[in-house]
PDB file of N, CA and C in Angstrom:
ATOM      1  N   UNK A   1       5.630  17.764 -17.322  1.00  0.00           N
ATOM      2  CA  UNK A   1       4.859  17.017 -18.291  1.00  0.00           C
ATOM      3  C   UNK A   1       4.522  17.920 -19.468  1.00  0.00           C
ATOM      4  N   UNK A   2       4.772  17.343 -20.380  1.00  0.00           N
ATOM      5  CA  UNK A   2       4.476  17.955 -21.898  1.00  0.00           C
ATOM      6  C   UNK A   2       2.917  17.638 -22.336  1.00  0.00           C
ATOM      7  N   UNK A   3       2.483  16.867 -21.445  1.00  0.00           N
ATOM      8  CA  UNK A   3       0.590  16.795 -21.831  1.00  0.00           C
ATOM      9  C   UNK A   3       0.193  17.997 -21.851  1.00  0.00           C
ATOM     10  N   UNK A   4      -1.082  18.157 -22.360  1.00  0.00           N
ATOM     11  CA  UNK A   4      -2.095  18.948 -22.661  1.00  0.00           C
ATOM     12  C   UNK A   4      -3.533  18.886 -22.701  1.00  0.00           C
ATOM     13  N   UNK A   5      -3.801  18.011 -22.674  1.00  0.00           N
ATOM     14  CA  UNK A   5      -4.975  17.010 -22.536  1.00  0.00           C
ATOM     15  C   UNK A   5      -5.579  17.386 -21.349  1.00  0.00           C
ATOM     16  N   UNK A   6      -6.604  17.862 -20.518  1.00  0.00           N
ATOM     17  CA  UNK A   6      -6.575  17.820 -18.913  1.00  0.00           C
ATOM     18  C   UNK A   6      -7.040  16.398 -18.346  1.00  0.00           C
ATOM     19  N   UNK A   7      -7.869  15.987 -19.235  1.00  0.00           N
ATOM     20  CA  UNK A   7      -8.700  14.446 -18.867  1.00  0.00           C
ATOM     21  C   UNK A   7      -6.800  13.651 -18.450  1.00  0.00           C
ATOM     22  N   UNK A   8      -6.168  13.652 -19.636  1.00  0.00           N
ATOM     23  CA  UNK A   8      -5.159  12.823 -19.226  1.00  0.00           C
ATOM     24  C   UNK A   8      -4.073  13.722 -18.521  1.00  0.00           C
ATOM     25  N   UNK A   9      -3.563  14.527 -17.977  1.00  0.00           N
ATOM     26  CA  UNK A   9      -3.155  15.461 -16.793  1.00  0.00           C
ATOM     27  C   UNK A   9      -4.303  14.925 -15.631  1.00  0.00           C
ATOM     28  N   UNK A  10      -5.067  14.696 -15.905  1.00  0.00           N
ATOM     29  CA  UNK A  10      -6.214  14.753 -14.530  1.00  0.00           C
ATOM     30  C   UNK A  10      -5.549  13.021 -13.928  1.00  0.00           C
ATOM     31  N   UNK A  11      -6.107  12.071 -15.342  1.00  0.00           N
ATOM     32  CA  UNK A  11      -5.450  10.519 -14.519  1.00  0.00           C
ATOM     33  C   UNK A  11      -3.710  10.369 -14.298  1.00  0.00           C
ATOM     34  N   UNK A  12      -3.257  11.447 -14.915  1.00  0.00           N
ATOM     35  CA  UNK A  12      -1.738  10.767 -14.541  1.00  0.00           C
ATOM     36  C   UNK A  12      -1.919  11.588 -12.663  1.00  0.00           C
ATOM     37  N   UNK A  13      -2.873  12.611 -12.561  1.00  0.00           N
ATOM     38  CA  UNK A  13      -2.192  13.065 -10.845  1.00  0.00           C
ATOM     39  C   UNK A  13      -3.337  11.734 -10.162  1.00  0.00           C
ATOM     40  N   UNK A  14      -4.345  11.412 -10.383  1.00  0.00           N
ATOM     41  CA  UNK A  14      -4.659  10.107  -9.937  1.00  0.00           C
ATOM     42  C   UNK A  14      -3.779   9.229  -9.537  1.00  0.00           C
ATOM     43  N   UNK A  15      -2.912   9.220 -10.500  1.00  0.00           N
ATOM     44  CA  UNK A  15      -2.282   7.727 -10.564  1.00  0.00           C
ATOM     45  C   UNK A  15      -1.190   7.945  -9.689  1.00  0.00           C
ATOM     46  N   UNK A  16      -0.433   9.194  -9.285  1.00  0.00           N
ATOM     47  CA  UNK A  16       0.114  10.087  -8.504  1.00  0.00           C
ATOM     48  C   UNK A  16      -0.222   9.470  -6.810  1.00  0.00           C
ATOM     49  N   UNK A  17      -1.404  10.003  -6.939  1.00  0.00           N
ATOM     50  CA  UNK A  17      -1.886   9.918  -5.603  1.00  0.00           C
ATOM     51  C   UNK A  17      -2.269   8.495  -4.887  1.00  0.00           C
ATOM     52  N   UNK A  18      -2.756   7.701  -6.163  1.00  0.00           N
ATOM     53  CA  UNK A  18      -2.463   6.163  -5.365  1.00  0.00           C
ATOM     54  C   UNK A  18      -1.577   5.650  -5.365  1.00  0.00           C
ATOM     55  N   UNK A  19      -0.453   5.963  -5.787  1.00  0.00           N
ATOM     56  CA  UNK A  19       1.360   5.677  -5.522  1.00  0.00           C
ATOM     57  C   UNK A  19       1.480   5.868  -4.042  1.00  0.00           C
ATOM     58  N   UNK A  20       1.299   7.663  -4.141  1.00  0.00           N
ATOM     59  CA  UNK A  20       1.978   7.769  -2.827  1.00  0.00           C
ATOM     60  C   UNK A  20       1.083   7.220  -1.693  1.00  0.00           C
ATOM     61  N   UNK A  21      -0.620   6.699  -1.647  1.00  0.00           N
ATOM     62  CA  UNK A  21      -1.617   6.219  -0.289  1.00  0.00           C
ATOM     63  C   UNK A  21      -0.523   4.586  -0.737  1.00  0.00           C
ATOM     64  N   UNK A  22      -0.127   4.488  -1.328  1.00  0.00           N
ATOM     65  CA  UNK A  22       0.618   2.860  -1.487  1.00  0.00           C
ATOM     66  C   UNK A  22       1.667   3.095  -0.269  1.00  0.00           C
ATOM     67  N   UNK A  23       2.660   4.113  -0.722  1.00  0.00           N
ATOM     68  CA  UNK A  23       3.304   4.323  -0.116  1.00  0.00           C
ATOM     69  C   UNK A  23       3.218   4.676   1.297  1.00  0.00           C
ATOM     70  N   UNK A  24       2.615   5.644   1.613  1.00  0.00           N
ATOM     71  CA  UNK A  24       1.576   5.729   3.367  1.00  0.00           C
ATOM     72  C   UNK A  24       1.498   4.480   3.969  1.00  0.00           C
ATOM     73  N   UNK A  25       0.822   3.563   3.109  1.00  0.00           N
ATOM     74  CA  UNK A  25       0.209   2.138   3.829  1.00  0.00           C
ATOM     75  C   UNK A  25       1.508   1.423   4.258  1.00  0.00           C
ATOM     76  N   UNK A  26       2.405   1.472   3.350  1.00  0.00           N
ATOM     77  CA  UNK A  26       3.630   0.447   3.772  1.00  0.00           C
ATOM     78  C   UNK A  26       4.305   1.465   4.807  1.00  0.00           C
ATOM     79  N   UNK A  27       4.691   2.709   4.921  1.00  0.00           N
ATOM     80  CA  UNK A  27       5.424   3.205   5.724  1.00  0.00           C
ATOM     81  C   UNK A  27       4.810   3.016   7.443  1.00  0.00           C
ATOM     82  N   UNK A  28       2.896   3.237   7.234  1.00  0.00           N
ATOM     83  CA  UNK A  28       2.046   3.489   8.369  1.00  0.00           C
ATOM     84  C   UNK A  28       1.494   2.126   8.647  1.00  0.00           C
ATOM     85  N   UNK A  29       0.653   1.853   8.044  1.00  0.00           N
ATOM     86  CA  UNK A  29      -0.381   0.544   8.679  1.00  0.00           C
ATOM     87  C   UNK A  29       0.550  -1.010   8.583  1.00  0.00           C
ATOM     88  N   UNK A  30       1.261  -0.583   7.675  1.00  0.00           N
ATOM     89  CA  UNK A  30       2.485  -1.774   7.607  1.00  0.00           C
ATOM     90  C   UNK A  30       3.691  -2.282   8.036  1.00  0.00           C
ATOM     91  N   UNK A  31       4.104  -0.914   8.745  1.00  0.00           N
ATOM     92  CA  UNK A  31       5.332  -0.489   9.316  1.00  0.00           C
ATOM     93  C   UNK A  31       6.827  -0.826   9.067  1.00  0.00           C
ATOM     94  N   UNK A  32       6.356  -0.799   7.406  1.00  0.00           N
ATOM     95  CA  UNK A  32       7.903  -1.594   6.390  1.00  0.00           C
ATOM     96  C   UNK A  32       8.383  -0.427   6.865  1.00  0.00           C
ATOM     97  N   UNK A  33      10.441  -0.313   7.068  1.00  0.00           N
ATOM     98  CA  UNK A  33      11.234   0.695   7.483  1.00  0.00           C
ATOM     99  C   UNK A  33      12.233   0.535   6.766  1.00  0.00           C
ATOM    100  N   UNK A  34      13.385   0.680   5.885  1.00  0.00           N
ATOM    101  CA  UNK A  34      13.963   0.609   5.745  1.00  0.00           C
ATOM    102  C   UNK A  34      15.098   0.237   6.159  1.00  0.00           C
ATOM    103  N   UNK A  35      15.412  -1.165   5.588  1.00  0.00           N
ATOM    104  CA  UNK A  35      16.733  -2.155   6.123  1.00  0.00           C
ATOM    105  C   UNK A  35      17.551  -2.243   5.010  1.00  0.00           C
ATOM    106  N   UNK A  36      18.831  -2.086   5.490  1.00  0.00           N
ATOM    107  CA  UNK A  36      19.806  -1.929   4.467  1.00  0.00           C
ATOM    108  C   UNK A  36      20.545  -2.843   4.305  1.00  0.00           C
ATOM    109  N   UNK A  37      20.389  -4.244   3.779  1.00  0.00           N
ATOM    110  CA  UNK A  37      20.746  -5.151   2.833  1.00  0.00           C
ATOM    111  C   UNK A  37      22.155  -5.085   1.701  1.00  0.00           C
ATOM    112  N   UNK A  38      22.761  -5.758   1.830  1.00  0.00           N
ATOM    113  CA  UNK A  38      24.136  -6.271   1.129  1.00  0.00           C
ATOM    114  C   UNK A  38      24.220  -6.360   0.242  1.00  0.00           C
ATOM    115  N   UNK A  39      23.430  -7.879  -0.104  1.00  0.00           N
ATOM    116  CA  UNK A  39      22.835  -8.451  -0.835  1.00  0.00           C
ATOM    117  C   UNK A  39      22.249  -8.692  -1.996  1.00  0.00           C
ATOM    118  N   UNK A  40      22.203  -8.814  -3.281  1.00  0.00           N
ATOM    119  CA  UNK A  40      21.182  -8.549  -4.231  1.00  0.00           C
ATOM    120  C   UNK A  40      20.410  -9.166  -3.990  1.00  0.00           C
ATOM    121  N   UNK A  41      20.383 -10.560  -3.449  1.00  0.00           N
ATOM    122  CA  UNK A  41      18.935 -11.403  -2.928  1.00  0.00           C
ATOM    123  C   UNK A  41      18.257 -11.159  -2.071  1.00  0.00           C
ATOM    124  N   UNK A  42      18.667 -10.806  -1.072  1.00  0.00           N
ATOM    125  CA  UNK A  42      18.240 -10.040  -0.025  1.00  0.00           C
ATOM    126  C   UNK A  42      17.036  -8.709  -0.221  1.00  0.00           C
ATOM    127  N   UNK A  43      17.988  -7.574  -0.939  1.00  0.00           N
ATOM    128  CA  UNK A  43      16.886  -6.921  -1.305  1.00  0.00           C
ATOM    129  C   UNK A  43      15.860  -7.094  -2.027  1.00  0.00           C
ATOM    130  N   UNK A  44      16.025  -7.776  -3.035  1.00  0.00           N
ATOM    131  CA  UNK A  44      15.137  -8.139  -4.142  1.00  0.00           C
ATOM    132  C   UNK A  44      13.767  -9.362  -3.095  1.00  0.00           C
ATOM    133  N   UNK A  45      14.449  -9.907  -2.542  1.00  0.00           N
ATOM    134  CA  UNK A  45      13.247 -10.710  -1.136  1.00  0.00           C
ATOM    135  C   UNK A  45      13.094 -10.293  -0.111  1.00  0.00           C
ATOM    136  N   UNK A  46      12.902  -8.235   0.059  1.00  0.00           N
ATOM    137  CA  UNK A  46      13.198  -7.575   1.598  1.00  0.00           C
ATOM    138  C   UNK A  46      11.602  -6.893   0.217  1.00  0.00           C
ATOM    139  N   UNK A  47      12.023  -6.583  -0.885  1.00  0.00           N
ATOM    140  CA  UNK A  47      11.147  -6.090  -1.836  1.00  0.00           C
ATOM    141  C   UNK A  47       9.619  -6.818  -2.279  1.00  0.00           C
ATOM    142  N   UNK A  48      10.112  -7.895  -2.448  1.00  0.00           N
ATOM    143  CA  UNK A  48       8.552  -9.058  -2.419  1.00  0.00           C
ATOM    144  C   UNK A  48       7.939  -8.943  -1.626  1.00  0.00           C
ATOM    145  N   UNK A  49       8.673  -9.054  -0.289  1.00  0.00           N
ATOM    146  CA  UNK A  49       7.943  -9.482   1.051  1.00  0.00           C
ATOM    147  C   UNK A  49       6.757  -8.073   0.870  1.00  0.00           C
ATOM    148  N   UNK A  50       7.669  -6.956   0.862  1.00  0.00           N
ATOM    149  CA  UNK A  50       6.583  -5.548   1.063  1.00  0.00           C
ATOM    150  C   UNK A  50       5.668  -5.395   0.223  1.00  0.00           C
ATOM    151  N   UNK A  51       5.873  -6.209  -1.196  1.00  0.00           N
ATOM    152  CA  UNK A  51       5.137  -6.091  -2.188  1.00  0.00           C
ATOM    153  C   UNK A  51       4.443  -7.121  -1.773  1.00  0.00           C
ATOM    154  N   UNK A  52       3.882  -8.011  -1.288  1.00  0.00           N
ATOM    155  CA  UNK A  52       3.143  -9.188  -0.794  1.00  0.00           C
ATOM    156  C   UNK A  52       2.506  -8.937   0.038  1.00  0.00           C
ATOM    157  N   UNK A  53       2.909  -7.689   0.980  1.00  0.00           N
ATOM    158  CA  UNK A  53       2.342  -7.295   2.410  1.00  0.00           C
ATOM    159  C   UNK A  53       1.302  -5.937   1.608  1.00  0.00           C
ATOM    160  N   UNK A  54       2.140  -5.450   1.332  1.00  0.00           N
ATOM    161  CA  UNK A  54       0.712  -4.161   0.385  1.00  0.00           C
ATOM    162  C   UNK A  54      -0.144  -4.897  -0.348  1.00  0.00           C
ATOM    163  N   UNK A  55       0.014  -6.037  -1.005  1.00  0.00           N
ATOM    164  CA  UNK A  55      -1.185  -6.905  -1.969  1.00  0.00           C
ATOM    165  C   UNK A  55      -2.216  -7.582  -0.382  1.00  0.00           C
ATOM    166  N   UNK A  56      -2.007  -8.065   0.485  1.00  0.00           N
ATOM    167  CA  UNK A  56      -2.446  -8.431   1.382  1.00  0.00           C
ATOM    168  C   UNK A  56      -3.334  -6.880   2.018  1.00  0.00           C
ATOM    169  N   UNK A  57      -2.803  -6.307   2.091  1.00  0.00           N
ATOM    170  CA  UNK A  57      -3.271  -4.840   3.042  1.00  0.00           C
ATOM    171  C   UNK A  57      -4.438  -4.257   1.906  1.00  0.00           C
ATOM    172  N   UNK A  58      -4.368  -4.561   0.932  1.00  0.00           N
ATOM    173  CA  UNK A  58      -5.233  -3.406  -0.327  1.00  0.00           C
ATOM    174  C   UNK A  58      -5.977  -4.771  -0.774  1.00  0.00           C
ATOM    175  N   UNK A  59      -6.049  -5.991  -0.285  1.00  0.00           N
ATOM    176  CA  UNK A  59      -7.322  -7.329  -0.532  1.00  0.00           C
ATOM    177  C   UNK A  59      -8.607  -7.119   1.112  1.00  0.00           C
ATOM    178  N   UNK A  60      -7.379  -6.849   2.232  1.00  0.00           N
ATOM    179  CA  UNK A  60      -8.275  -6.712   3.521  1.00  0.00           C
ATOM    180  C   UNK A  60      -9.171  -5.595   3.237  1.00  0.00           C
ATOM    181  N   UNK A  61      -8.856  -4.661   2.610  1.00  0.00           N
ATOM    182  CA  UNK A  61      -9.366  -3.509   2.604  1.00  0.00           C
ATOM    183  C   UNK A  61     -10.527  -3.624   1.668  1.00  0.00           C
ATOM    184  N   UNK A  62     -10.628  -4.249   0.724  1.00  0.00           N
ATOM    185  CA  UNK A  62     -11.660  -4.393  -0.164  1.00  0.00           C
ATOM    186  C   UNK A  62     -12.703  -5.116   0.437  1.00  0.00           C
ATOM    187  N   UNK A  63     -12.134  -6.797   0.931  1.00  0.00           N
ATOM    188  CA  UNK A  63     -13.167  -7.661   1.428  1.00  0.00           C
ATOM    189  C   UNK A  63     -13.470  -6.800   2.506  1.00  0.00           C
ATOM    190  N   UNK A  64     -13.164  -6.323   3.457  1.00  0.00           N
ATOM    191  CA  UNK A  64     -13.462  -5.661   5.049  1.00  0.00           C
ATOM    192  C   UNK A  64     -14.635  -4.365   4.092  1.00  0.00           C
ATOM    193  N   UNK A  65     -14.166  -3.524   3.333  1.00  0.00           N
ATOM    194  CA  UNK A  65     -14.803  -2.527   2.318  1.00  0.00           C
ATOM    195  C   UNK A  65     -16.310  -2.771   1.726  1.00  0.00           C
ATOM    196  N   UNK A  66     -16.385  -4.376   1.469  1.00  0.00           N
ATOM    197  CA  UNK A  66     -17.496  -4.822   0.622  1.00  0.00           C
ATOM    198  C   UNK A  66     -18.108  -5.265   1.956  1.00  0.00           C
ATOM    199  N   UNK A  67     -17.691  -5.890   2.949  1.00  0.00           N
ATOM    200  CA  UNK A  67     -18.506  -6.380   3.757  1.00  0.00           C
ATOM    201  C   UNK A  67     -19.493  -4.898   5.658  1.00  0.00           C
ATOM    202  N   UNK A  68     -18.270  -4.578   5.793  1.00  0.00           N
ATOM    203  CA  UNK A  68     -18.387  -3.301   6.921  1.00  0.00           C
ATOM    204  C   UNK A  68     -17.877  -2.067   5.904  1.00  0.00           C
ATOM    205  N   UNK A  69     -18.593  -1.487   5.489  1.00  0.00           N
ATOM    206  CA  UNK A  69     -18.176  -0.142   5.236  1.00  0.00           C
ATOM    207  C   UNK A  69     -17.285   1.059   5.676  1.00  0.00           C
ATOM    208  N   UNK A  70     -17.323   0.578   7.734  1.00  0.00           N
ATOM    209  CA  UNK A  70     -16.861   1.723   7.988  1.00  0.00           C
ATOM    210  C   UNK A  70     -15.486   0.904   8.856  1.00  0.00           C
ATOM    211  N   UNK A  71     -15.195   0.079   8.462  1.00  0.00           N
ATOM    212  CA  UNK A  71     -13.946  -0.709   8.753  1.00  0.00           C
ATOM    213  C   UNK A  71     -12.580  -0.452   7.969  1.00  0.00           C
ATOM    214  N   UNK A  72     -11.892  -0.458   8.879  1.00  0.00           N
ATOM    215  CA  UNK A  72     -10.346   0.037   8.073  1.00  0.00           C
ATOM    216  C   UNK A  72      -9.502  -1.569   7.819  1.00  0.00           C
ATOM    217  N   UNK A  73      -8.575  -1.395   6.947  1.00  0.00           N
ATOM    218  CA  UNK A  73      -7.651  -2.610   7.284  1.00  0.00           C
ATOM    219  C   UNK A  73      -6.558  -2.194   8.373  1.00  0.00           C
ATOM    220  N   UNK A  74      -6.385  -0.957   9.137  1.00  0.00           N
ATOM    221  CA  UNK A  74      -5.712  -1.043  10.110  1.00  0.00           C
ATOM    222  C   UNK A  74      -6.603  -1.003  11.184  1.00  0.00           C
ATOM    223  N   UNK A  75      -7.902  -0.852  11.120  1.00  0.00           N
ATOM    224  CA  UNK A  75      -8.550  -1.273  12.403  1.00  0.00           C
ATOM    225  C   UNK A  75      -9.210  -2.790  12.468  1.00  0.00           C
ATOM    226  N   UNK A  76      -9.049  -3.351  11.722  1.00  0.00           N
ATOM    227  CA  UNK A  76      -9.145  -5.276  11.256  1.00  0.00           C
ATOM    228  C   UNK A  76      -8.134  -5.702  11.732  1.00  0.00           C
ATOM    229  N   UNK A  77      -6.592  -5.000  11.641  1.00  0.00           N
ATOM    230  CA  UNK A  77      -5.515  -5.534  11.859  1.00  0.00           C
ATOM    231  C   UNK A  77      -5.128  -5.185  13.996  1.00  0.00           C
ATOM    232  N   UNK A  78      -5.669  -3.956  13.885  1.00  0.00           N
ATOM    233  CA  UNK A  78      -5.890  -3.877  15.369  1.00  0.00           C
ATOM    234  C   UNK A  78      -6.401  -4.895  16.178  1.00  0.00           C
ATOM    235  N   UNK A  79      -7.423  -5.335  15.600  1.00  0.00           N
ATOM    236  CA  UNK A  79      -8.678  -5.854  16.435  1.00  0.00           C
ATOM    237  C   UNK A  79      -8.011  -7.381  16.481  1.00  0.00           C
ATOM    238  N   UNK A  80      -7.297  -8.138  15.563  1.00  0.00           N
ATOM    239  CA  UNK A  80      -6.985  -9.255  15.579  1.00  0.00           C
ATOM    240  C   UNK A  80      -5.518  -9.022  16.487  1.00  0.00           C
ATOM    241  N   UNK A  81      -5.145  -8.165  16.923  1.00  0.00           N
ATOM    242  CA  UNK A  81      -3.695  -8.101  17.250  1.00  0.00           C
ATOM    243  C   UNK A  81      -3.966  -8.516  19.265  1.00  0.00           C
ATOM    244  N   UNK A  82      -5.184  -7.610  19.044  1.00  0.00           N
ATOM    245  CA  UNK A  82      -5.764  -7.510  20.393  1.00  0.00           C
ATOM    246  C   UNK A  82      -5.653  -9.153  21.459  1.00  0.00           C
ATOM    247  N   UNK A  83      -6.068 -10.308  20.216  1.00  0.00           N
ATOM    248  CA  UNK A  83      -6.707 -11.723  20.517  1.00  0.00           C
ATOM    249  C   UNK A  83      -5.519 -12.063  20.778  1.00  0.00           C
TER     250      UNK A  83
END
């Protein structure tokens, strides 16, 4: 990076780091794996789905967040798996 700025060096490694907890969530609490598709439709709707499943995983986490503090969305997702 050619910045110089530290304020903006500081939010681009922010923005860094909630990429890759994005990435964590789909690999870990989500258990997207990599399927290797033919297809251009296929991937492009193997891609939504995960992108639909991380928008779902990072909404539990807020409502579960605002309501129990010390609640995870993979321990919400535990607990219903249990029933």
């Amino acid at each position: 990076m050619t910045e110089t700025d530290p304020a903006k060096l500081w939010s681009h490694y922010l923005q860094l780091v909630r990429i890759e907890e994005a990435f964590r969530n789909l690999k870990g609490d989500l258990a997207i794996r990599p399927i290797f598709h033919q297809l251009e439709a296929r991937i492009e709707a193997h891609i939504f789905i995960a992108f639909l499943a991380y928008c779902l995983h990072v909404t539990l986490g807020r409502r579960v967040g605002a309501l129990a503090p010390g609640l995870t969305p993979r321990s919400v997702l535990e607990k219903f798996a249990a029933v």
